[in-house]
N, C-alpha and C. Protein backbone atom coordinates (compact mmCIF):
# COMPACT_ATOMS: atom_id res chain seq x y z
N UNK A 1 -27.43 -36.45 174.09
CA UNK A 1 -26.33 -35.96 174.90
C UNK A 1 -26.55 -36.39 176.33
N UNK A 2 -25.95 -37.04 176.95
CA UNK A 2 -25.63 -37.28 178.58
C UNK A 2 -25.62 -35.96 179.21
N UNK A 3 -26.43 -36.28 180.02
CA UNK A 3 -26.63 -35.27 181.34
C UNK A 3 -25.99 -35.81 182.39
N UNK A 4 -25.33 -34.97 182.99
CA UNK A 4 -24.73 -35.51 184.73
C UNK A 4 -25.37 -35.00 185.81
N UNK A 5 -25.60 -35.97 186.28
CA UNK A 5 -25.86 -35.81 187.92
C UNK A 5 -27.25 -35.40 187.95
N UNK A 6 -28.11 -35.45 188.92
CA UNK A 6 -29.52 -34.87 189.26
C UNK A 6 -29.41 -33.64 188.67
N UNK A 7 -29.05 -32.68 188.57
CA UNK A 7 -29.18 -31.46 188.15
C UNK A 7 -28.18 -30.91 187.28
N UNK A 8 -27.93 -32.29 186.02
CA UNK A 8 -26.94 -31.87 185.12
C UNK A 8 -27.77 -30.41 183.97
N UNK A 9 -28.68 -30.13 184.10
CA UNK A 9 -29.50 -28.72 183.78
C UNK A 9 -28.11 -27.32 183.72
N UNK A 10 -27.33 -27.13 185.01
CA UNK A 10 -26.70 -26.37 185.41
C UNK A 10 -25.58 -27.03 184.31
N UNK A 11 -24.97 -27.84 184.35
CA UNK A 11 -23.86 -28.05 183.71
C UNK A 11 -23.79 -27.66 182.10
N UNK A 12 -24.92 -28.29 181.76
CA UNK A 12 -25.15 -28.02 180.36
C UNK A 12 -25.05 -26.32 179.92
N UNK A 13 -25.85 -25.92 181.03
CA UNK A 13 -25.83 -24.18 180.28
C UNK A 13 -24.69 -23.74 180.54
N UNK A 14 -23.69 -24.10 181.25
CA UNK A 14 -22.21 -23.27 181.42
C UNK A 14 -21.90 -23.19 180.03
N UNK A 15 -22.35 -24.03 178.72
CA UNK A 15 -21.69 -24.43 177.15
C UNK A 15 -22.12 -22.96 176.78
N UNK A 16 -23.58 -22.52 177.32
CA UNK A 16 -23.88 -21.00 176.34
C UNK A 16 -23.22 -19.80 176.32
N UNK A 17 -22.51 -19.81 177.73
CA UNK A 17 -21.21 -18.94 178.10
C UNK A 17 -20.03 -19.51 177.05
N UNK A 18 -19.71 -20.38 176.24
CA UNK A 18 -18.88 -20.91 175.48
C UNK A 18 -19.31 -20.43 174.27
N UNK A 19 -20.49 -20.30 173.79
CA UNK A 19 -20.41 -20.52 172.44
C UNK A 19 -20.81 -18.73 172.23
N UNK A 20 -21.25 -18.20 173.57
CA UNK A 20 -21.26 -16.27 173.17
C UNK A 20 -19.69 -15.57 173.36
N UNK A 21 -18.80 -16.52 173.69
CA UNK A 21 -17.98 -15.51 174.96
C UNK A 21 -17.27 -15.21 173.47
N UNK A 22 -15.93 -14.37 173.81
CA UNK A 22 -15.30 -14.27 172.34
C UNK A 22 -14.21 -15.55 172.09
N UNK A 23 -13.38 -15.45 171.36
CA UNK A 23 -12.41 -16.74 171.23
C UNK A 23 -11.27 -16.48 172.55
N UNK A 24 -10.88 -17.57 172.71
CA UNK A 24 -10.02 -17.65 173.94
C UNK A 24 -8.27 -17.32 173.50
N UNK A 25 -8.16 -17.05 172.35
CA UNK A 25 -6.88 -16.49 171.35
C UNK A 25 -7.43 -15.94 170.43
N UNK A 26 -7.14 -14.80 170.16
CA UNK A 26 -7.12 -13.82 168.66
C UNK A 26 -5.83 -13.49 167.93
N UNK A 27 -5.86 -14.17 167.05
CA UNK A 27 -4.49 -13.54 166.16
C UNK A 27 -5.03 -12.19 165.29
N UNK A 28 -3.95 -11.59 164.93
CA UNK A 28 -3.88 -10.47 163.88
C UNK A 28 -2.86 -10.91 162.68
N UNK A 29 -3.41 -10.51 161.21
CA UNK A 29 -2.97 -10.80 160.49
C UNK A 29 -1.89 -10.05 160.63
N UNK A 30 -0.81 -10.87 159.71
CA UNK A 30 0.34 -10.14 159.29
C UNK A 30 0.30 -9.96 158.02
N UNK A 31 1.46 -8.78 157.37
CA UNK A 31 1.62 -9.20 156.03
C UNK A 31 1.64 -10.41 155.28
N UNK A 32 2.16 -11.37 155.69
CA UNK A 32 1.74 -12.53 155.16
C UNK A 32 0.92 -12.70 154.25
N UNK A 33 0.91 -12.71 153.22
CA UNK A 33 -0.62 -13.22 152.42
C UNK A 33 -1.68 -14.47 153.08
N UNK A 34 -0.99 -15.55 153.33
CA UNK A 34 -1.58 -16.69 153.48
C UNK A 34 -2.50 -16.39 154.92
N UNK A 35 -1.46 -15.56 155.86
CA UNK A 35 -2.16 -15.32 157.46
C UNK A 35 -3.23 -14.53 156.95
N UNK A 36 -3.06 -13.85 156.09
CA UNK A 36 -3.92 -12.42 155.58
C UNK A 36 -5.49 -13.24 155.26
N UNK A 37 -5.37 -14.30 154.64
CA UNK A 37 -6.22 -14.89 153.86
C UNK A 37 -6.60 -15.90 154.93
N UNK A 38 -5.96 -16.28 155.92
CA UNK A 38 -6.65 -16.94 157.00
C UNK A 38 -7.69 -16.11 157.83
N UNK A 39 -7.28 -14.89 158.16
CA UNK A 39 -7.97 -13.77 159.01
C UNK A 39 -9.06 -13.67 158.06
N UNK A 40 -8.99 -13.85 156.64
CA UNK A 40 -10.44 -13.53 156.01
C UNK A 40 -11.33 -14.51 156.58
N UNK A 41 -11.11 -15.72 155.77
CA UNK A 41 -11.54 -16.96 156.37
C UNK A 41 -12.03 -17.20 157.78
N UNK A 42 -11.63 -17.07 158.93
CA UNK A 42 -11.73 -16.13 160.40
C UNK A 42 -13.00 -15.39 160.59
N UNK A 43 -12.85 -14.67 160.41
CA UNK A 43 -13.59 -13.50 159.98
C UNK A 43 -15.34 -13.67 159.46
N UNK A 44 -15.12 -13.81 157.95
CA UNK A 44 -16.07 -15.00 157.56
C UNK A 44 -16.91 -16.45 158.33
N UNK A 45 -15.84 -16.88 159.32
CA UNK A 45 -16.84 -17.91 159.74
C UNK A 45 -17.45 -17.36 161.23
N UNK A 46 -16.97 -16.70 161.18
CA UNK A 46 -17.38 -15.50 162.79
C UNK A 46 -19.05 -15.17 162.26
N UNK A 47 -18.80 -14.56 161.39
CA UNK A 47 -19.87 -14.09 160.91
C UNK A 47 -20.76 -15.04 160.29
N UNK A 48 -20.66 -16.31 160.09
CA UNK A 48 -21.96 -17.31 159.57
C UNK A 48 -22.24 -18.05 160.97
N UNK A 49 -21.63 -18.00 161.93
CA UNK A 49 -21.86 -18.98 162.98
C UNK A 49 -22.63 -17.66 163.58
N UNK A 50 -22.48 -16.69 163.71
CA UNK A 50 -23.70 -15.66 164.19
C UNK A 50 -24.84 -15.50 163.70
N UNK A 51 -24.39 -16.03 162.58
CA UNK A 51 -26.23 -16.32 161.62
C UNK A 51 -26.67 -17.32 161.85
N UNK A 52 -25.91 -18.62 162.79
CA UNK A 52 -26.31 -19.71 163.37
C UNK A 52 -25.91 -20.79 162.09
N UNK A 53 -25.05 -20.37 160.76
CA UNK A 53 -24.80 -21.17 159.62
C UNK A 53 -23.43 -22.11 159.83
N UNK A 54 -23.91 -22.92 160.63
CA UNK A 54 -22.68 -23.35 161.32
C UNK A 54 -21.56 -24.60 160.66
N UNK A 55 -22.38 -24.84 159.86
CA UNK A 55 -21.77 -25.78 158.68
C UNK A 55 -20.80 -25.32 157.84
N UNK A 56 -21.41 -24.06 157.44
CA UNK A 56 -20.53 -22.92 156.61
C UNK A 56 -19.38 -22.46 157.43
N UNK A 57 -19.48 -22.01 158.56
CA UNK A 57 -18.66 -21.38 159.60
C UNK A 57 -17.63 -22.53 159.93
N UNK A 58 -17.81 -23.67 159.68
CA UNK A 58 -17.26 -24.55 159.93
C UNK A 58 -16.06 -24.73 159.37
N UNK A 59 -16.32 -25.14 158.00
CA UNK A 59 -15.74 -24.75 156.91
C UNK A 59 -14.72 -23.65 156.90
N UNK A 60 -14.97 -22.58 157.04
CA UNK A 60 -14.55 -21.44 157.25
C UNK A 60 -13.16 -21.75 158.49
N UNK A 61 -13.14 -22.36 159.81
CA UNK A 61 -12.87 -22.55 160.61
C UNK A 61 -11.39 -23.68 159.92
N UNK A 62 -12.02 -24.49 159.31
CA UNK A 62 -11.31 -25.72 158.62
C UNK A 62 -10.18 -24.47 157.56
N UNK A 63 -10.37 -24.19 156.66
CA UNK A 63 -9.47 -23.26 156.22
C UNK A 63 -8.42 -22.47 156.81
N UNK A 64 -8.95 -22.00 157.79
CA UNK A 64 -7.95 -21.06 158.69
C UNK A 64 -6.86 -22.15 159.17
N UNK A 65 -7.50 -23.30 159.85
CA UNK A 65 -5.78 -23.78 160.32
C UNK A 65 -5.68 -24.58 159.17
N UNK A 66 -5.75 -24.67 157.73
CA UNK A 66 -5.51 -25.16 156.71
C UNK A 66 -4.14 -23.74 156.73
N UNK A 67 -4.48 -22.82 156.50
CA UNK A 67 -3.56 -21.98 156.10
C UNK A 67 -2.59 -21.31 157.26
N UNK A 68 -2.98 -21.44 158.21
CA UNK A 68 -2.05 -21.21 159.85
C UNK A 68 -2.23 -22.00 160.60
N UNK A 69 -2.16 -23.34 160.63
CA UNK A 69 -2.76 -24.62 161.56
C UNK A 69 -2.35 -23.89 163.25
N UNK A 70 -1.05 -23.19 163.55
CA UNK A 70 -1.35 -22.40 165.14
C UNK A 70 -2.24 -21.68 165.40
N UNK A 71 -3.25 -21.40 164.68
CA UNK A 71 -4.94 -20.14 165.57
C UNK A 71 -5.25 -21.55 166.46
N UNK A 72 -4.95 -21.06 167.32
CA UNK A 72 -6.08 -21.76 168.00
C UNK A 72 -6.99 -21.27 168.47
N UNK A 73 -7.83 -20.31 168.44
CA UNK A 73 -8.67 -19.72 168.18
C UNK A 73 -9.45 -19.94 166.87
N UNK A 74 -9.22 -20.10 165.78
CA UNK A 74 -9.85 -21.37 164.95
C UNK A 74 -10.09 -22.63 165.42
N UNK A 75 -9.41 -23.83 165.71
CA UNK A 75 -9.96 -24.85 166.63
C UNK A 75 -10.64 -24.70 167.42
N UNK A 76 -10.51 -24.00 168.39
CA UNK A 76 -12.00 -23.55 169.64
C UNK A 76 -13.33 -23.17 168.76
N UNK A 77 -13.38 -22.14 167.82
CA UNK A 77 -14.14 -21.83 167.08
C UNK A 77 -14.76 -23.45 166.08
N UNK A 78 -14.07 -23.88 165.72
CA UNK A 78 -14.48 -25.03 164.66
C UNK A 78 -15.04 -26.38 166.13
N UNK A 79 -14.70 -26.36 167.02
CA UNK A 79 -15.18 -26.87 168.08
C UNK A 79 -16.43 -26.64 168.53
N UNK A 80 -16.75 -25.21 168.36
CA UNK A 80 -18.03 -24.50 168.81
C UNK A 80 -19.24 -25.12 167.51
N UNK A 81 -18.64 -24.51 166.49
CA UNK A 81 -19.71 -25.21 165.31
C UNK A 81 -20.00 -26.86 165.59
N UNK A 82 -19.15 -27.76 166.31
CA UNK A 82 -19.21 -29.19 166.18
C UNK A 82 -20.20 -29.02 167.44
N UNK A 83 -19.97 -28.65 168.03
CA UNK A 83 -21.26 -28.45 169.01
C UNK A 83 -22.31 -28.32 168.49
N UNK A 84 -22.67 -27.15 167.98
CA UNK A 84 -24.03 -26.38 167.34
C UNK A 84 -24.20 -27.54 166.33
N UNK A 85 -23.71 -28.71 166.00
CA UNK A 85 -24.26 -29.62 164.93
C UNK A 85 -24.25 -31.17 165.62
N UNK A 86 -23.62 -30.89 166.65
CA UNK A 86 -24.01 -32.15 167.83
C UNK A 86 -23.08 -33.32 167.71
N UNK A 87 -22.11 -32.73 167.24
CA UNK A 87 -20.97 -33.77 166.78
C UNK A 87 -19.85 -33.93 167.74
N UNK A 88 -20.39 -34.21 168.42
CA UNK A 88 -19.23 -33.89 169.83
C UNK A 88 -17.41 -34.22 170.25
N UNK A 89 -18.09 -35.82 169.28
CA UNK A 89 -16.25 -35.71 169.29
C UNK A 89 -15.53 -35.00 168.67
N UNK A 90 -15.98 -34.73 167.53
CA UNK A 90 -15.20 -33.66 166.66
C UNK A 90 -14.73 -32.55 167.32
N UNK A 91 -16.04 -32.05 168.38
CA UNK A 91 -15.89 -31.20 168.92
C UNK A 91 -14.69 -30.91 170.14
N UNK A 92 -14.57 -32.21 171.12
CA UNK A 92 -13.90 -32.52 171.60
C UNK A 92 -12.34 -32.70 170.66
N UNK A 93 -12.06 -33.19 169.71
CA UNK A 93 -10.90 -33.47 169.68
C UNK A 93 -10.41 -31.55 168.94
N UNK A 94 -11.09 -30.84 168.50
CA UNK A 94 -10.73 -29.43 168.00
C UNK A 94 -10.40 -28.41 169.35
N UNK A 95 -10.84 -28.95 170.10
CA UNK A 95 -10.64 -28.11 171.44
C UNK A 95 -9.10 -28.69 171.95
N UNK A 96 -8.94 -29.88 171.94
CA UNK A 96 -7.60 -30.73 172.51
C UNK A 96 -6.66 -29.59 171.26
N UNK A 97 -6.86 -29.62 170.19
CA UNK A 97 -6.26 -28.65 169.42
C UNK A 97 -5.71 -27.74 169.66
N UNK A 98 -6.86 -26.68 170.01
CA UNK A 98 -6.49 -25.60 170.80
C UNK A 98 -5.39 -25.19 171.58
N UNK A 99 -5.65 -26.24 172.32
CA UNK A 99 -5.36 -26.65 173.74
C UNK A 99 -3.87 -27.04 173.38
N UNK A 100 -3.48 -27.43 172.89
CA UNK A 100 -2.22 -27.97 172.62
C UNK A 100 -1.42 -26.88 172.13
N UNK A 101 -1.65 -26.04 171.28
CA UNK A 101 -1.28 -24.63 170.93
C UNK A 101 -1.12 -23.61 171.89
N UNK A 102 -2.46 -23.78 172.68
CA UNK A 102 -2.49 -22.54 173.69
C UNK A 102 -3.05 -23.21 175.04
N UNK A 103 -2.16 -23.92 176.08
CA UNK A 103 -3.00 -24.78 176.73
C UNK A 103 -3.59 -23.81 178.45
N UNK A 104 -2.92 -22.39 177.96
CA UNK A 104 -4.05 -22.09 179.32
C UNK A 104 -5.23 -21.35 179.44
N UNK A 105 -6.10 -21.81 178.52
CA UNK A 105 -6.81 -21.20 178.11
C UNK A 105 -8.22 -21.61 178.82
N UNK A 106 -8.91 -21.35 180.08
CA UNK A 106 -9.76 -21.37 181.34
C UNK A 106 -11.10 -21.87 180.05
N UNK A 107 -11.64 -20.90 179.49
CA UNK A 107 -13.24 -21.13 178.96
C UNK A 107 -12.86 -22.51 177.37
N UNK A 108 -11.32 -22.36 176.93
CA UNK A 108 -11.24 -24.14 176.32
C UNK A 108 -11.25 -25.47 177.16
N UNK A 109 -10.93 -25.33 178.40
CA UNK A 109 -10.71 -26.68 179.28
C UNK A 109 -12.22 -26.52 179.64
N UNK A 110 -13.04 -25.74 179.82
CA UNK A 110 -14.52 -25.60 180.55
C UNK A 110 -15.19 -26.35 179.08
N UNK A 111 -15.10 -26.14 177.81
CA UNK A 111 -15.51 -26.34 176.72
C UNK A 111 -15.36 -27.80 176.29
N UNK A 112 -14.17 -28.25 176.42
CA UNK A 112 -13.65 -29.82 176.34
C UNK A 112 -14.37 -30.71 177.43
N UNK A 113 -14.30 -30.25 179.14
CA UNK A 113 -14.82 -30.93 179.76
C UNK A 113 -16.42 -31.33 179.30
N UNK A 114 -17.36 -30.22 179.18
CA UNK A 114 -18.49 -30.46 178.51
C UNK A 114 -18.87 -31.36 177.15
N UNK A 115 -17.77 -31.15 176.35
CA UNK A 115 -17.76 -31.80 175.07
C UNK A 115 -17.43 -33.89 175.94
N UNK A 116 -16.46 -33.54 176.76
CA UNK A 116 -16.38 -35.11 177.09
C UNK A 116 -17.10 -35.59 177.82
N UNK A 117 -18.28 -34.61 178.62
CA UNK A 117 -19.60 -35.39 179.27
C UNK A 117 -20.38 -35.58 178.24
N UNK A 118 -20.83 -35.14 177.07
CA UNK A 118 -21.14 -35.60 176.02
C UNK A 118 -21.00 -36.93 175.46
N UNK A 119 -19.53 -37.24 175.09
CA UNK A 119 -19.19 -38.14 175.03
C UNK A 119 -18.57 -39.35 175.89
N UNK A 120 -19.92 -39.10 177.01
CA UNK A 120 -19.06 -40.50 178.23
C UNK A 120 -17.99 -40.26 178.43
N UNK A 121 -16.77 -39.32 178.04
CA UNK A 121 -15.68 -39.64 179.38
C UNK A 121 -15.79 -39.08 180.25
N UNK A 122 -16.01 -39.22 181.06
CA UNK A 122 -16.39 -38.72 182.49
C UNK A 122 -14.81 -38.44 183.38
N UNK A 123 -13.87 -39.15 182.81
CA UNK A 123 -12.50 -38.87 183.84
C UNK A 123 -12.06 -37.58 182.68
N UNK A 124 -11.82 -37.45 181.30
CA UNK A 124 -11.65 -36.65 180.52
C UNK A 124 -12.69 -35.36 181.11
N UNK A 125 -13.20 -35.52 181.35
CA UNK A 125 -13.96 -34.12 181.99
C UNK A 125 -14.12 -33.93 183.12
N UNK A 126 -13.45 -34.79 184.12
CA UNK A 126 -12.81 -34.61 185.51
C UNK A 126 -11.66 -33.79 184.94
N UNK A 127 -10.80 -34.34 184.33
CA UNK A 127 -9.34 -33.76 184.29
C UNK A 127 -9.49 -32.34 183.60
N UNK A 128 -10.13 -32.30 182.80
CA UNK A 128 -10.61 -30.64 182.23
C UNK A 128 -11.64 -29.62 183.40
N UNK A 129 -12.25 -30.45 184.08
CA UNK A 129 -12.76 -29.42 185.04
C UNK A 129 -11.18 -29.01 185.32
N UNK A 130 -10.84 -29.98 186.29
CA UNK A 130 -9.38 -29.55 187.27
C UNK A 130 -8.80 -28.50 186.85
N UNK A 131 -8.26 -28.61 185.20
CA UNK A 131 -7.39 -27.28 184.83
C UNK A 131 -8.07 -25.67 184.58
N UNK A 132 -9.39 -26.26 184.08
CA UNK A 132 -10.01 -24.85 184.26
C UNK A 132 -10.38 -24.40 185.58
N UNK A 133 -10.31 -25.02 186.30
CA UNK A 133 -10.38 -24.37 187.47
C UNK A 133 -9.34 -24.17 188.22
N UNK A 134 -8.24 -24.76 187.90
CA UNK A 134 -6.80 -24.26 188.63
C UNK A 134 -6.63 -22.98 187.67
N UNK A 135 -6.51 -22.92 186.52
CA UNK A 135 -6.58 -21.63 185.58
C UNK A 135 -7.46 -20.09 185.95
N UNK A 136 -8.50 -20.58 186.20
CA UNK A 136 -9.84 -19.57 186.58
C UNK A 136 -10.61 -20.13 187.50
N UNK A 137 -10.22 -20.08 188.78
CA UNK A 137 -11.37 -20.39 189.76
C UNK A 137 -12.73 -19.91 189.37
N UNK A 138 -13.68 -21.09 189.88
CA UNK A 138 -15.17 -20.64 189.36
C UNK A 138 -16.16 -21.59 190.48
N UNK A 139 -16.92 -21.21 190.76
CA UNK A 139 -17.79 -22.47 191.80
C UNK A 139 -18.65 -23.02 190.58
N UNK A 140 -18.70 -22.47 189.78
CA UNK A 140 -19.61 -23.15 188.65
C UNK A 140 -19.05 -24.06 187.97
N UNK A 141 -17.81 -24.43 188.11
CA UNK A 141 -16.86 -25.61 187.63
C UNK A 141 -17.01 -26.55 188.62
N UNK A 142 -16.92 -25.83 189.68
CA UNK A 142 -17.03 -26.90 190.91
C UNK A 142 -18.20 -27.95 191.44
N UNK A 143 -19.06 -27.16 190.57
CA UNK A 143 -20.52 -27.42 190.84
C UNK A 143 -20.59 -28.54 189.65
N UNK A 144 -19.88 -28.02 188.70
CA UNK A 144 -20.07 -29.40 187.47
C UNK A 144 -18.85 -30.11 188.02
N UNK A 145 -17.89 -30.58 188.35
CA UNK A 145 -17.10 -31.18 188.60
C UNK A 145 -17.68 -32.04 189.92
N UNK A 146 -18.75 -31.51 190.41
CA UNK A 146 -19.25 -32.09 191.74
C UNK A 146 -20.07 -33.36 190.77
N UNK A 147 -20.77 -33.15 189.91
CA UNK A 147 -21.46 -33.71 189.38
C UNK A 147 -21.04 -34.57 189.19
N UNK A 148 -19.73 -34.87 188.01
CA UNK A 148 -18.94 -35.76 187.50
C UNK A 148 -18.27 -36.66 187.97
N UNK A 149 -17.96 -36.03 189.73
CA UNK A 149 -17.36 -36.70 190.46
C UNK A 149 -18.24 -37.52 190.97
N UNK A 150 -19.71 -37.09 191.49
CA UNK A 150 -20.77 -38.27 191.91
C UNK A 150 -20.86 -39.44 191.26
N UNK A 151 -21.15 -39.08 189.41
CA UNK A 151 -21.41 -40.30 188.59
C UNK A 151 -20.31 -40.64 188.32
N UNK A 152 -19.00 -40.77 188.85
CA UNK A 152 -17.73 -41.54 188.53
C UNK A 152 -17.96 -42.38 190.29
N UNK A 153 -18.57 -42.30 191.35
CA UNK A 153 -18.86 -42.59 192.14
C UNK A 153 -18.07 -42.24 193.01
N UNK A 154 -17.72 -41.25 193.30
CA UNK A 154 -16.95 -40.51 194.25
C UNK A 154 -17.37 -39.38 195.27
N UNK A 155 -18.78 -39.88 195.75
CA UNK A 155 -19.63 -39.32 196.33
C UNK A 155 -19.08 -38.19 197.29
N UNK A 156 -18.24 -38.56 198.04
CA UNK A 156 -17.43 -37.81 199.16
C UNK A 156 -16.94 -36.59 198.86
N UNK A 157 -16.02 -36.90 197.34
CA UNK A 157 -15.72 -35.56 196.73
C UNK A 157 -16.35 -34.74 196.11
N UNK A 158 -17.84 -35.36 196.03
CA UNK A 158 -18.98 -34.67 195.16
C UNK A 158 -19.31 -33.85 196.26
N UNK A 159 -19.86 -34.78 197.44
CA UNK A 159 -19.81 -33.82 198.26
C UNK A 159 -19.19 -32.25 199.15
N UNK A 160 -17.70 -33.15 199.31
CA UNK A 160 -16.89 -31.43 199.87
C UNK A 160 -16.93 -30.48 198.52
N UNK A 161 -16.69 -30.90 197.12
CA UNK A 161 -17.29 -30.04 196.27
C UNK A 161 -18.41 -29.09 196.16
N UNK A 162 -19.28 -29.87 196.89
CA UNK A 162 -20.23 -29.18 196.62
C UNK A 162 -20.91 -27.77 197.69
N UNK A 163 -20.41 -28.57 199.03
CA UNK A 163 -20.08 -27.41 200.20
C UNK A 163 -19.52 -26.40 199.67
N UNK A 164 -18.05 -26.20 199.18
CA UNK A 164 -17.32 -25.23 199.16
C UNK A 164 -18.28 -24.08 197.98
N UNK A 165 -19.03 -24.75 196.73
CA UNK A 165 -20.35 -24.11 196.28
C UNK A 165 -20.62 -23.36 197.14
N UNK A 166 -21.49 -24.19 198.38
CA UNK A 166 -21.65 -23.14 199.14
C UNK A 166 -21.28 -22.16 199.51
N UNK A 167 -19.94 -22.19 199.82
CA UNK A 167 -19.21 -21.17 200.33
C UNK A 167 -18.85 -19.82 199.80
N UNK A 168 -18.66 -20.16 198.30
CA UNK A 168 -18.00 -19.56 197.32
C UNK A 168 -18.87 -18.89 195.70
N UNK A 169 -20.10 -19.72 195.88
CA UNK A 169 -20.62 -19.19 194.44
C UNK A 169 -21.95 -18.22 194.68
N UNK A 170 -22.38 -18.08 193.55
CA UNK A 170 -23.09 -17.15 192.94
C UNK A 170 -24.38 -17.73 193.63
N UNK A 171 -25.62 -16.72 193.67
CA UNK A 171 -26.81 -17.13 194.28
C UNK A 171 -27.31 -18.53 193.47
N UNK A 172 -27.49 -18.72 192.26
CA UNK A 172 -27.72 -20.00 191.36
C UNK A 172 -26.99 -21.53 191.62
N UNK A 173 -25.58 -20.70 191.89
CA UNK A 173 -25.07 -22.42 192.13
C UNK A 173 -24.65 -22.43 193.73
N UNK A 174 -25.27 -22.07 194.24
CA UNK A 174 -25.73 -22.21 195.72
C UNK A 174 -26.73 -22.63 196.06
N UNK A 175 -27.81 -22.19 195.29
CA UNK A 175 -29.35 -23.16 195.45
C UNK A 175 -29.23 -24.50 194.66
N UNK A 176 -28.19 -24.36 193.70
CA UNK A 176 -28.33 -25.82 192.93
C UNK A 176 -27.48 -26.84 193.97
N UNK A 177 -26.35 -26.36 194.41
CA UNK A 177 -25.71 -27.23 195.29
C UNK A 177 -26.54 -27.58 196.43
N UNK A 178 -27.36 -26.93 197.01
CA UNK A 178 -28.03 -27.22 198.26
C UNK A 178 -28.87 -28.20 197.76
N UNK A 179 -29.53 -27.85 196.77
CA UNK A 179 -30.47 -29.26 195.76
C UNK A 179 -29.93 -30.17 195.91
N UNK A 180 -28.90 -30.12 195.23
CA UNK A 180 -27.78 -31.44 194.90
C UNK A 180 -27.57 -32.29 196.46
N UNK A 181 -27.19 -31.26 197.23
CA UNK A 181 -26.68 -31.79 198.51
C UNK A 181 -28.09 -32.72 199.35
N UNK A 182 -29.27 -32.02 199.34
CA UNK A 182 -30.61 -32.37 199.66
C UNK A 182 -30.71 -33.57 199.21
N UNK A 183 -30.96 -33.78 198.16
CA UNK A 183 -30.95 -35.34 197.14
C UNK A 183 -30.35 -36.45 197.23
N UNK A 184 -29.40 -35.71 198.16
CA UNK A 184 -28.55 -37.28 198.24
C UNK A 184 -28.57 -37.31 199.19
N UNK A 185 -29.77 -36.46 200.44
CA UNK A 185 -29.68 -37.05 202.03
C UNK A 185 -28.42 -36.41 202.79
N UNK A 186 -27.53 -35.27 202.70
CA UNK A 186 -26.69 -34.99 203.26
C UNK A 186 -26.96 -34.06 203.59
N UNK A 187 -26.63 -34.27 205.29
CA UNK A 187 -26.94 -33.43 206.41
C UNK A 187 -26.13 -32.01 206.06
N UNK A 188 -26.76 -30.69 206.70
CA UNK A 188 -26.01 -29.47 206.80
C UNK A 188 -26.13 -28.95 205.60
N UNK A 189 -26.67 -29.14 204.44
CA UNK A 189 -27.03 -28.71 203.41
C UNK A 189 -28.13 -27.61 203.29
């Protein structure tokens, strides 16, 4: 897996906030039989991907939009397992899924961007920082988006990115930005 930037460390763990948080859509069954029998399925793979059986859960995930292809909350979920098995595009293209169903969904665009530093696109996970962070401001987006923007060579914007870190985040991505900022020789850091 590609790491970004001197201290792509930080970027990477924003994914563990992804794969604990809950789904970014929950449906409820209806009478329906078939929805009924998707929510099992649901349900079921909730519970093997907590046992870390993520192959199974997978599966499980694959069924549900077999039988309601709109959860998107299944795609995010079947995204998460493609992670936990290192399959990234897969992973990436189940999140675009999502996303297409339910596209304002802050912790799926944070999830895709990661999945496409994975897979070298680096502007694909420029453009997914952007929306999750127009969605849910976060300096911890900003801080990975600082990143992305350096190794696309856009130093300048890595930089005011990475100031406003300063300004704005949490004690962690304030010392990482000052790192970041240090490393590359920029004054006022």
């Amino acid at each position: 897996m590609r790491r970004v930037g001197v201290f792509g460390a930080l970027l990477l763990a924003t994914c563990a906030g992804c794969v604990s948080s809950p789904g970014p859509v929950e449906s409820t069954p209806s009478e329906n039989p078939q929805k009924a029998a998707a929510e099992r399925s649901y349900r079921a793979g909730l519970e093997l991907a907590s046992e870390g059986r993520h192959s199974q859960a997978l599966i499980c995930f694959q069924d549900v939009v077999a039988e309601d292809p709109l959860r998107a909350d299944a795609h995010y979920r079947a995204g998460l397992c493609h992670y936990e098995l290192g399959d990234y595009e897969h992973e990436a293209a189940e999140y675009r899924k999502s996303l297409a169903i339910s596209p304002n969904q802050a912790p799926v665009w944070r999830a895709l961007a990661l999945a496409q530093v994975s897979v070298d696109d680096l502007e694909g996970a420029r453009e997914a920082y952007l929306k999750a962070n127009q969605l849910e401001p976060s300096a911890r987006v900003l801080y990975n988006l600082a990143l992305v923007e350096d190794d696309l060579g856009r130093r300048d914007e890595a930089t005011r990115l990475l100031r406003l870190c300063l300004e704005e985040g949490e004690a962690q991505v304030r010392q990482r930005a000052r790192q970041s900022l240090r490393a590359w020789g920029v004054s006022g850091s």
